[in-house]
PDB file of N, CA and C in Angstrom:
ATOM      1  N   UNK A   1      83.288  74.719  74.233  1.00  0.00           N
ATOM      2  CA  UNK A   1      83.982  74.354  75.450  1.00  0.00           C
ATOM      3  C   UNK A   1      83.583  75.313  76.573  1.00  0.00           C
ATOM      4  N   UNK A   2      83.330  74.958  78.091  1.00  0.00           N
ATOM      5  CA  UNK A   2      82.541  75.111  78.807  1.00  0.00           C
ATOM      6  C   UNK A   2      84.111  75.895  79.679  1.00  0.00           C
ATOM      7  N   UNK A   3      83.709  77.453  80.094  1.00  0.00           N
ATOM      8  CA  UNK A   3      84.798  77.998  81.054  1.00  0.00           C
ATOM      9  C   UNK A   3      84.906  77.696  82.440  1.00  0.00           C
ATOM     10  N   UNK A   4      85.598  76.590  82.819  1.00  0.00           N
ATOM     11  CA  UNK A   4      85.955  76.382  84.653  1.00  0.00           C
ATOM     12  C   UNK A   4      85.578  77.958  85.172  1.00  0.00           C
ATOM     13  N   UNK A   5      84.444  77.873  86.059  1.00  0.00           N
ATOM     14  CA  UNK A   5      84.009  79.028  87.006  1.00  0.00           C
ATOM     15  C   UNK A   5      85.560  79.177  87.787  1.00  0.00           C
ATOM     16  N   UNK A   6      86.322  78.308  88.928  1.00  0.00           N
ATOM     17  CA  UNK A   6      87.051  77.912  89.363  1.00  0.00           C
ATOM     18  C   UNK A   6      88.148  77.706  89.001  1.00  0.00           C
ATOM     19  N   UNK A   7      89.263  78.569  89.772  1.00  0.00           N
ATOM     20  CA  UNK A   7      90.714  78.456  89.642  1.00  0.00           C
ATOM     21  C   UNK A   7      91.058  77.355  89.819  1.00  0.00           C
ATOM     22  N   UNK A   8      92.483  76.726  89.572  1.00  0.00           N
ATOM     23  CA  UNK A   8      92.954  75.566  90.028  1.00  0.00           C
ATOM     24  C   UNK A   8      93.711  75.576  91.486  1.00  0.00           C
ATOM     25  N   UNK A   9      93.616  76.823  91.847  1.00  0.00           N
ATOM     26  CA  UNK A   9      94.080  77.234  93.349  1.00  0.00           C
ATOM     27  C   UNK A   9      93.142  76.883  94.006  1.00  0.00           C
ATOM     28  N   UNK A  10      91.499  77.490  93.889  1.00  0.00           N
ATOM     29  CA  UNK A  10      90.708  77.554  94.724  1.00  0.00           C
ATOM     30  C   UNK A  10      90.013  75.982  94.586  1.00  0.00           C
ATOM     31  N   UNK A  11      90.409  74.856  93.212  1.00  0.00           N
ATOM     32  CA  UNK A  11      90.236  73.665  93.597  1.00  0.00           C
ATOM     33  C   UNK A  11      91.094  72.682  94.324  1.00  0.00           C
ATOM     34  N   UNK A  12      92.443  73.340  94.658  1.00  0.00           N
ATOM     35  CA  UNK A  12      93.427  72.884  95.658  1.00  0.00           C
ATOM     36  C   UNK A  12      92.629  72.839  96.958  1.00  0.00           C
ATOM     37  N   UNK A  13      92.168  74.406  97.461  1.00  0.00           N
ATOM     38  CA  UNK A  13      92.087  74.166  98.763  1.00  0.00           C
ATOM     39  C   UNK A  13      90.616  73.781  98.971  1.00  0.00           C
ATOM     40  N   UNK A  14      89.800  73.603  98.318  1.00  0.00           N
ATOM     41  CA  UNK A  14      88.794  72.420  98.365  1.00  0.00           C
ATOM     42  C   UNK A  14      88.952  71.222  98.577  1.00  0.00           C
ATOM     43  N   UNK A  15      90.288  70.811  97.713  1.00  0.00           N
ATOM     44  CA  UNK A  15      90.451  68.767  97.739  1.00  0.00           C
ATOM     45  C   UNK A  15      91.618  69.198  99.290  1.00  0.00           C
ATOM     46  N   UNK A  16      91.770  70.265  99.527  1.00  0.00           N
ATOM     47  CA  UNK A  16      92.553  69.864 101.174  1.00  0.00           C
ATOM     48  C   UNK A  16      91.254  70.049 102.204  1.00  0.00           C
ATOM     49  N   UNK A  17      90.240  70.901 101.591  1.00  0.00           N
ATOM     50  CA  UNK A  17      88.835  70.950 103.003  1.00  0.00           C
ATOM     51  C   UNK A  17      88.326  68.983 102.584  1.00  0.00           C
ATOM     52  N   UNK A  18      88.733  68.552 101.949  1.00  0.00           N
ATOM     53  CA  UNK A  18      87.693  67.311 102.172  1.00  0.00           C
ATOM     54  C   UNK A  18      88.874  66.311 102.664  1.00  0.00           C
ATOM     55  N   UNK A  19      90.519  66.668 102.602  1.00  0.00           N
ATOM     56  CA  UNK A  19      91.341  65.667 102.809  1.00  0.00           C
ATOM     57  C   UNK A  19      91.280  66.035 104.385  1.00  0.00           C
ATOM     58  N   UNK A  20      90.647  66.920 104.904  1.00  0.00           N
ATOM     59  CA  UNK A  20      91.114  67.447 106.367  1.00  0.00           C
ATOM     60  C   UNK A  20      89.938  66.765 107.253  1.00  0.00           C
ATOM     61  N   UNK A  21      88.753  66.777 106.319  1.00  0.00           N
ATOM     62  CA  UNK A  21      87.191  65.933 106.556  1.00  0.00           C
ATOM     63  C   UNK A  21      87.504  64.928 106.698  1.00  0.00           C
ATOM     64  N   UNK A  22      88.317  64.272 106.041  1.00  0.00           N
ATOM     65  CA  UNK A  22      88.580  62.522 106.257  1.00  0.00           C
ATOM     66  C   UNK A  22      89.533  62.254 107.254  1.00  0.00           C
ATOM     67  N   UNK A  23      90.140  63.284 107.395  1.00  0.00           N
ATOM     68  CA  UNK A  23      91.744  62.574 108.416  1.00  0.00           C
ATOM     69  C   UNK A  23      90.713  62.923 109.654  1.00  0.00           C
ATOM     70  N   UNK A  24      89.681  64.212 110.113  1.00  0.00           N
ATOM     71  CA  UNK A  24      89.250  64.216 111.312  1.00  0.00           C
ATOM     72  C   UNK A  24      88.048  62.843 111.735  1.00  0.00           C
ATOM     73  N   UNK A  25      87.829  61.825 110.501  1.00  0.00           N
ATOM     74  CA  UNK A  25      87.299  60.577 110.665  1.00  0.00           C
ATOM     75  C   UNK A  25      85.753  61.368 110.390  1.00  0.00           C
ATOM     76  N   UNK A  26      85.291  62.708 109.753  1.00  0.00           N
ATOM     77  CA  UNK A  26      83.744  63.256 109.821  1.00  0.00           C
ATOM     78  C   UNK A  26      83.201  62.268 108.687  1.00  0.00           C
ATOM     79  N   UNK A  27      81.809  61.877 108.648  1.00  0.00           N
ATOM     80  CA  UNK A  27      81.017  62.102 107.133  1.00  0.00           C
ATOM     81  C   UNK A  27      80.966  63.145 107.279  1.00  0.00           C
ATOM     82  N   UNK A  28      80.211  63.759 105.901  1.00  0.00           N
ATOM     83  CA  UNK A  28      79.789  65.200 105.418  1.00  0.00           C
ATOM     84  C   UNK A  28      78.674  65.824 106.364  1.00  0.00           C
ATOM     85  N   UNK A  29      77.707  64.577 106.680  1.00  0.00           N
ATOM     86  CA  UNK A  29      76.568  64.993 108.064  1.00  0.00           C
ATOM     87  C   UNK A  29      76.970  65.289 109.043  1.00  0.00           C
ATOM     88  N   UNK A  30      77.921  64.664 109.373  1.00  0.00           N
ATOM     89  CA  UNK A  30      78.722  64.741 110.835  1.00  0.00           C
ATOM     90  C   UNK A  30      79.304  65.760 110.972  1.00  0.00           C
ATOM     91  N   UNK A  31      79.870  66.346 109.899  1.00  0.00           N
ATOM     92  CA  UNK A  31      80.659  67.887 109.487  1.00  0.00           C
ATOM     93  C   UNK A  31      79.078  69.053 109.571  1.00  0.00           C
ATOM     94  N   UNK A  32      78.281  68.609 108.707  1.00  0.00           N
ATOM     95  CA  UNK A  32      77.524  69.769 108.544  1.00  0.00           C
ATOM     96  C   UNK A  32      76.772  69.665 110.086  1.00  0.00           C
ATOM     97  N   UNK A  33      76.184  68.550 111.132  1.00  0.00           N
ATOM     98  CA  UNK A  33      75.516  68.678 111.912  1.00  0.00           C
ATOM     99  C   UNK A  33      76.565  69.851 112.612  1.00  0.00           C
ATOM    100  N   UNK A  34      77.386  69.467 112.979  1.00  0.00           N
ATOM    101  CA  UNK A  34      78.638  70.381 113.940  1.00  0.00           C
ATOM    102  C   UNK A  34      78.628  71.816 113.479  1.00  0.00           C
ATOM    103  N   UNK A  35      78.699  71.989 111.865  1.00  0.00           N
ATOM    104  CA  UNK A  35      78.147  73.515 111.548  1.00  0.00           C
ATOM    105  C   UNK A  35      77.181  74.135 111.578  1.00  0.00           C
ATOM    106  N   UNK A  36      75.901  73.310 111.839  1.00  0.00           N
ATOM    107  CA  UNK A  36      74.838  73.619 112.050  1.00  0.00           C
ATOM    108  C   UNK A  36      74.308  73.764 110.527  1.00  0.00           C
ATOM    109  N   UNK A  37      74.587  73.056 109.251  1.00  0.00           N
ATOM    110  CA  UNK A  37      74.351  73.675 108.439  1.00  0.00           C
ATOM    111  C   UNK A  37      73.761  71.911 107.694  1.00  0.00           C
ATOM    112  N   UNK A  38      73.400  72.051 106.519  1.00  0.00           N
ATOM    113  CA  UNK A  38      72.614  70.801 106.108  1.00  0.00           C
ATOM    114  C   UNK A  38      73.554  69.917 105.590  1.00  0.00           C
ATOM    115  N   UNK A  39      73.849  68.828 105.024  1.00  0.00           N
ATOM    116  CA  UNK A  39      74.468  68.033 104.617  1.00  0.00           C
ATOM    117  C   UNK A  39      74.924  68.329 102.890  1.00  0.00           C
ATOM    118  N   UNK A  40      74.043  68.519 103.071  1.00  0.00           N
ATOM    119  CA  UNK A  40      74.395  69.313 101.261  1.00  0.00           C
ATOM    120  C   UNK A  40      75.316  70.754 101.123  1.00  0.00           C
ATOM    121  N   UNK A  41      75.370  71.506 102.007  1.00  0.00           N
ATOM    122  CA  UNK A  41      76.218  72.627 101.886  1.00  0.00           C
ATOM    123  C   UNK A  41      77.249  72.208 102.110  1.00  0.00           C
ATOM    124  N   UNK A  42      77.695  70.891 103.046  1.00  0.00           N
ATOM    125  CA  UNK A  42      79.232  70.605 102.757  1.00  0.00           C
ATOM    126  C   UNK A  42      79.622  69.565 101.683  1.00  0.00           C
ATOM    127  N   UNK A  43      78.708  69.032 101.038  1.00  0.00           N
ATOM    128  CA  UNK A  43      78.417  68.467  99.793  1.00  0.00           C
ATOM    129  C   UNK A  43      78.916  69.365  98.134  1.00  0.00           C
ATOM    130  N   UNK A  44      78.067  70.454  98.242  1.00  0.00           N
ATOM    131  CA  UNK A  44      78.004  71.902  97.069  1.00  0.00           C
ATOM    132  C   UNK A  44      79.520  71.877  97.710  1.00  0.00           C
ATOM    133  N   UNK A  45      80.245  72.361  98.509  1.00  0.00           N
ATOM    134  CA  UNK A  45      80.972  73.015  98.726  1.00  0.00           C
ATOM    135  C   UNK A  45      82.515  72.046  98.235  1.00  0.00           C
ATOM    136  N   UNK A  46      82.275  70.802  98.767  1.00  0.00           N
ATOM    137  CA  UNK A  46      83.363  69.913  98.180  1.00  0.00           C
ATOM    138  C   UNK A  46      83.009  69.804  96.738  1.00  0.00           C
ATOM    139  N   UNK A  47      82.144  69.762  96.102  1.00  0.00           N
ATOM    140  CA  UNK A  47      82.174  69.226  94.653  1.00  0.00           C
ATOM    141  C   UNK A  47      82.380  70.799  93.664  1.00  0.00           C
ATOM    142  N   UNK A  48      82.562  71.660  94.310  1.00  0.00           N
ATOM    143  CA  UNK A  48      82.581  73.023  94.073  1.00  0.00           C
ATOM    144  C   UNK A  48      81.480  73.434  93.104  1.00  0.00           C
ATOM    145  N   UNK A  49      80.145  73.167  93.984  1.00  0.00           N
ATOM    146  CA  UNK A  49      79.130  73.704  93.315  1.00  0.00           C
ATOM    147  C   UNK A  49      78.653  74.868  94.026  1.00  0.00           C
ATOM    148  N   UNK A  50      79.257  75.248  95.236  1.00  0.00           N
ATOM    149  CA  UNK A  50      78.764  76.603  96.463  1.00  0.00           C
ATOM    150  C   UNK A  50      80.398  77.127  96.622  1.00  0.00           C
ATOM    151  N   UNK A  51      80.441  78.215  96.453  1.00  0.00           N
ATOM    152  CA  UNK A  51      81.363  79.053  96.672  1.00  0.00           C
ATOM    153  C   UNK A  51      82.067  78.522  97.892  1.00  0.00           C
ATOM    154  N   UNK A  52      83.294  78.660  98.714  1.00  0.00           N
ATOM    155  CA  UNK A  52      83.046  78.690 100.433  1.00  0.00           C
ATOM    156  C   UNK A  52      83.791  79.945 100.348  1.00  0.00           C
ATOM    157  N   UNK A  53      83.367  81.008 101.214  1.00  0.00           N
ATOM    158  CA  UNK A  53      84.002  82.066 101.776  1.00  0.00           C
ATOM    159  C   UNK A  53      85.069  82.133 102.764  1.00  0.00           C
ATOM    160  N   UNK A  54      85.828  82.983 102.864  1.00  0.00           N
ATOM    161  CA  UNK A  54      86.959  83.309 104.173  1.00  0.00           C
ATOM    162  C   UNK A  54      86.262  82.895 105.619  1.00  0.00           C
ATOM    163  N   UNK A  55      85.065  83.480 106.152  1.00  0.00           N
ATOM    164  CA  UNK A  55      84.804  82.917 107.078  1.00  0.00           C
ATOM    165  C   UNK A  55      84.155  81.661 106.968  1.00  0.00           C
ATOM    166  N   UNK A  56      83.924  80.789 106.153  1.00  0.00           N
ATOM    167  CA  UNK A  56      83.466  79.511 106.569  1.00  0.00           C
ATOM    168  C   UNK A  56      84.456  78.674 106.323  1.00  0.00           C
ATOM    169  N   UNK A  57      85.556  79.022 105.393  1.00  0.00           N
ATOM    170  CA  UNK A  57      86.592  78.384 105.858  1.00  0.00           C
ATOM    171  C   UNK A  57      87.193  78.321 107.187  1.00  0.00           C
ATOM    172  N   UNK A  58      86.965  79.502 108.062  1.00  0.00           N
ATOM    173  CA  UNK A  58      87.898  79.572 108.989  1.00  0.00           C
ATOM    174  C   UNK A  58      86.896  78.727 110.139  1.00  0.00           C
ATOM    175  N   UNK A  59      85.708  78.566 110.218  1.00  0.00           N
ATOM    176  CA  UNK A  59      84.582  77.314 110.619  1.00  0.00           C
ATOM    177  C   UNK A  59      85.617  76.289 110.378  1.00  0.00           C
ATOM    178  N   UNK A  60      85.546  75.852 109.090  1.00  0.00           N
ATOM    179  CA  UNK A  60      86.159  74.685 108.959  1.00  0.00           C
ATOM    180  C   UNK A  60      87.234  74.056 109.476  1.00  0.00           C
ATOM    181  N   UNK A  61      87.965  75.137 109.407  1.00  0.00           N
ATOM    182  CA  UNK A  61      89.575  74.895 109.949  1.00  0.00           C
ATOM    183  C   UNK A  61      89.085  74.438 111.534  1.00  0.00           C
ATOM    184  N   UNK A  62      88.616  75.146 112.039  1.00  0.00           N
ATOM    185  CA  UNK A  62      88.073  75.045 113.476  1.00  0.00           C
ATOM    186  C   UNK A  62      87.298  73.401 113.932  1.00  0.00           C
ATOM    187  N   UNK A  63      86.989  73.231 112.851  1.00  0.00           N
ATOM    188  CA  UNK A  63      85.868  72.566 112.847  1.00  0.00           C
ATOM    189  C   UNK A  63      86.912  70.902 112.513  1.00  0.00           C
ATOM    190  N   UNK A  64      87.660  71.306 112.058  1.00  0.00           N
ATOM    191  CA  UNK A  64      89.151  70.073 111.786  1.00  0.00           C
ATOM    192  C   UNK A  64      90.187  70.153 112.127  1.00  0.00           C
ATOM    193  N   UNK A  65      89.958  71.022 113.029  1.00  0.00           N
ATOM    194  CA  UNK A  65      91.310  71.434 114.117  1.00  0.00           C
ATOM    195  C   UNK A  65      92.683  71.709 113.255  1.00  0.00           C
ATOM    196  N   UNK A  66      92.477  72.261 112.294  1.00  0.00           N
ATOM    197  CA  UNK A  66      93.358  72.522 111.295  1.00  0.00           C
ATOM    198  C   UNK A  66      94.072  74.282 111.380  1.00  0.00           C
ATOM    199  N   UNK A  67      95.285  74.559 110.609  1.00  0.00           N
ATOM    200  CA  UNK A  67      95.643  75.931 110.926  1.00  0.00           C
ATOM    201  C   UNK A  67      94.928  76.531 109.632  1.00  0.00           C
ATOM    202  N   UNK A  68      94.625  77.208 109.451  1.00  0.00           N
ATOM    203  CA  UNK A  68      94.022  78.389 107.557  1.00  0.00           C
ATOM    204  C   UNK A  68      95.394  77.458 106.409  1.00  0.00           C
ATOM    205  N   UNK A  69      96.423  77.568 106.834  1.00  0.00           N
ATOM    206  CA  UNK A  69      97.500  77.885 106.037  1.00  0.00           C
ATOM    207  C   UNK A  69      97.790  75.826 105.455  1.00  0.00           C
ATOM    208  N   UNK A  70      97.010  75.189 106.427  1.00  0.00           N
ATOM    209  CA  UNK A  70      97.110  73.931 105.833  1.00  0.00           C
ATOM    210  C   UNK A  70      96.458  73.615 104.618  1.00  0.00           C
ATOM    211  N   UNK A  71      95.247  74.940 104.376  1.00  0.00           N
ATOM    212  CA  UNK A  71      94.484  74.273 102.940  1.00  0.00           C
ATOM    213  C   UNK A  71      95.015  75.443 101.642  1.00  0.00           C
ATOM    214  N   UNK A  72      96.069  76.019 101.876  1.00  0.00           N
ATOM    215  CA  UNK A  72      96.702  76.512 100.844  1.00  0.00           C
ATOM    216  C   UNK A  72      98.219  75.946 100.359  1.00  0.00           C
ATOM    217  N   UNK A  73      98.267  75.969  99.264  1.00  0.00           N
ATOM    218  CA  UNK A  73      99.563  75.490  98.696  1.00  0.00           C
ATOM    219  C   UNK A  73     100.906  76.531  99.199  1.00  0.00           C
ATOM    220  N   UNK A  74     101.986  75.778  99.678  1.00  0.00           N
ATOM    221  CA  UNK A  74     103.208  77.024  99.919  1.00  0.00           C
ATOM    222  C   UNK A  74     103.869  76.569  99.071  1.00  0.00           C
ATOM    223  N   UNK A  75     104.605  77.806  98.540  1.00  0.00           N
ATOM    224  CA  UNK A  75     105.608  78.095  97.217  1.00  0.00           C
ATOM    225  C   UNK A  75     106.612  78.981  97.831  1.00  0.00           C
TER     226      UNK A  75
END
């Protein structure tokens, strides 16, 4: 049996970076042209095959007019 690299936290706020992608109406091109970055890095990044870091989250948020605190779970 194969060990999840990935918390189930850090696959929360992944399925909220792609629920935040869809409500701003982006494809993934349309997202990555705006980051300047290729279509596949926001690809790796939703299927959690690329890490995303603190600052490219905070791109993102920007980038979906979103606050940081919308792609974490509150308890």
């Amino acid at each position: 049996m194969q060990k999840a690299i990935y918390s189930d936290e850090y696959k929360a706020v992944i399925n909220k970076l792609k629920e935040a992608r869809i409500e701003s109406g982006l494809s993934q091109e349309q997202a990555a042209k705006k980051l300047g970055k290729p279509q596949s890095f926001v690809s790796k990044v939703e299927l959690c095959e690329r890490r995303l870091d603190v600052a490219e989250l905070i791109l993102f948020s920007r980038l979906y007019n979103k606050p940081i605190k919308f792609f974490f779970n509150e308890h």
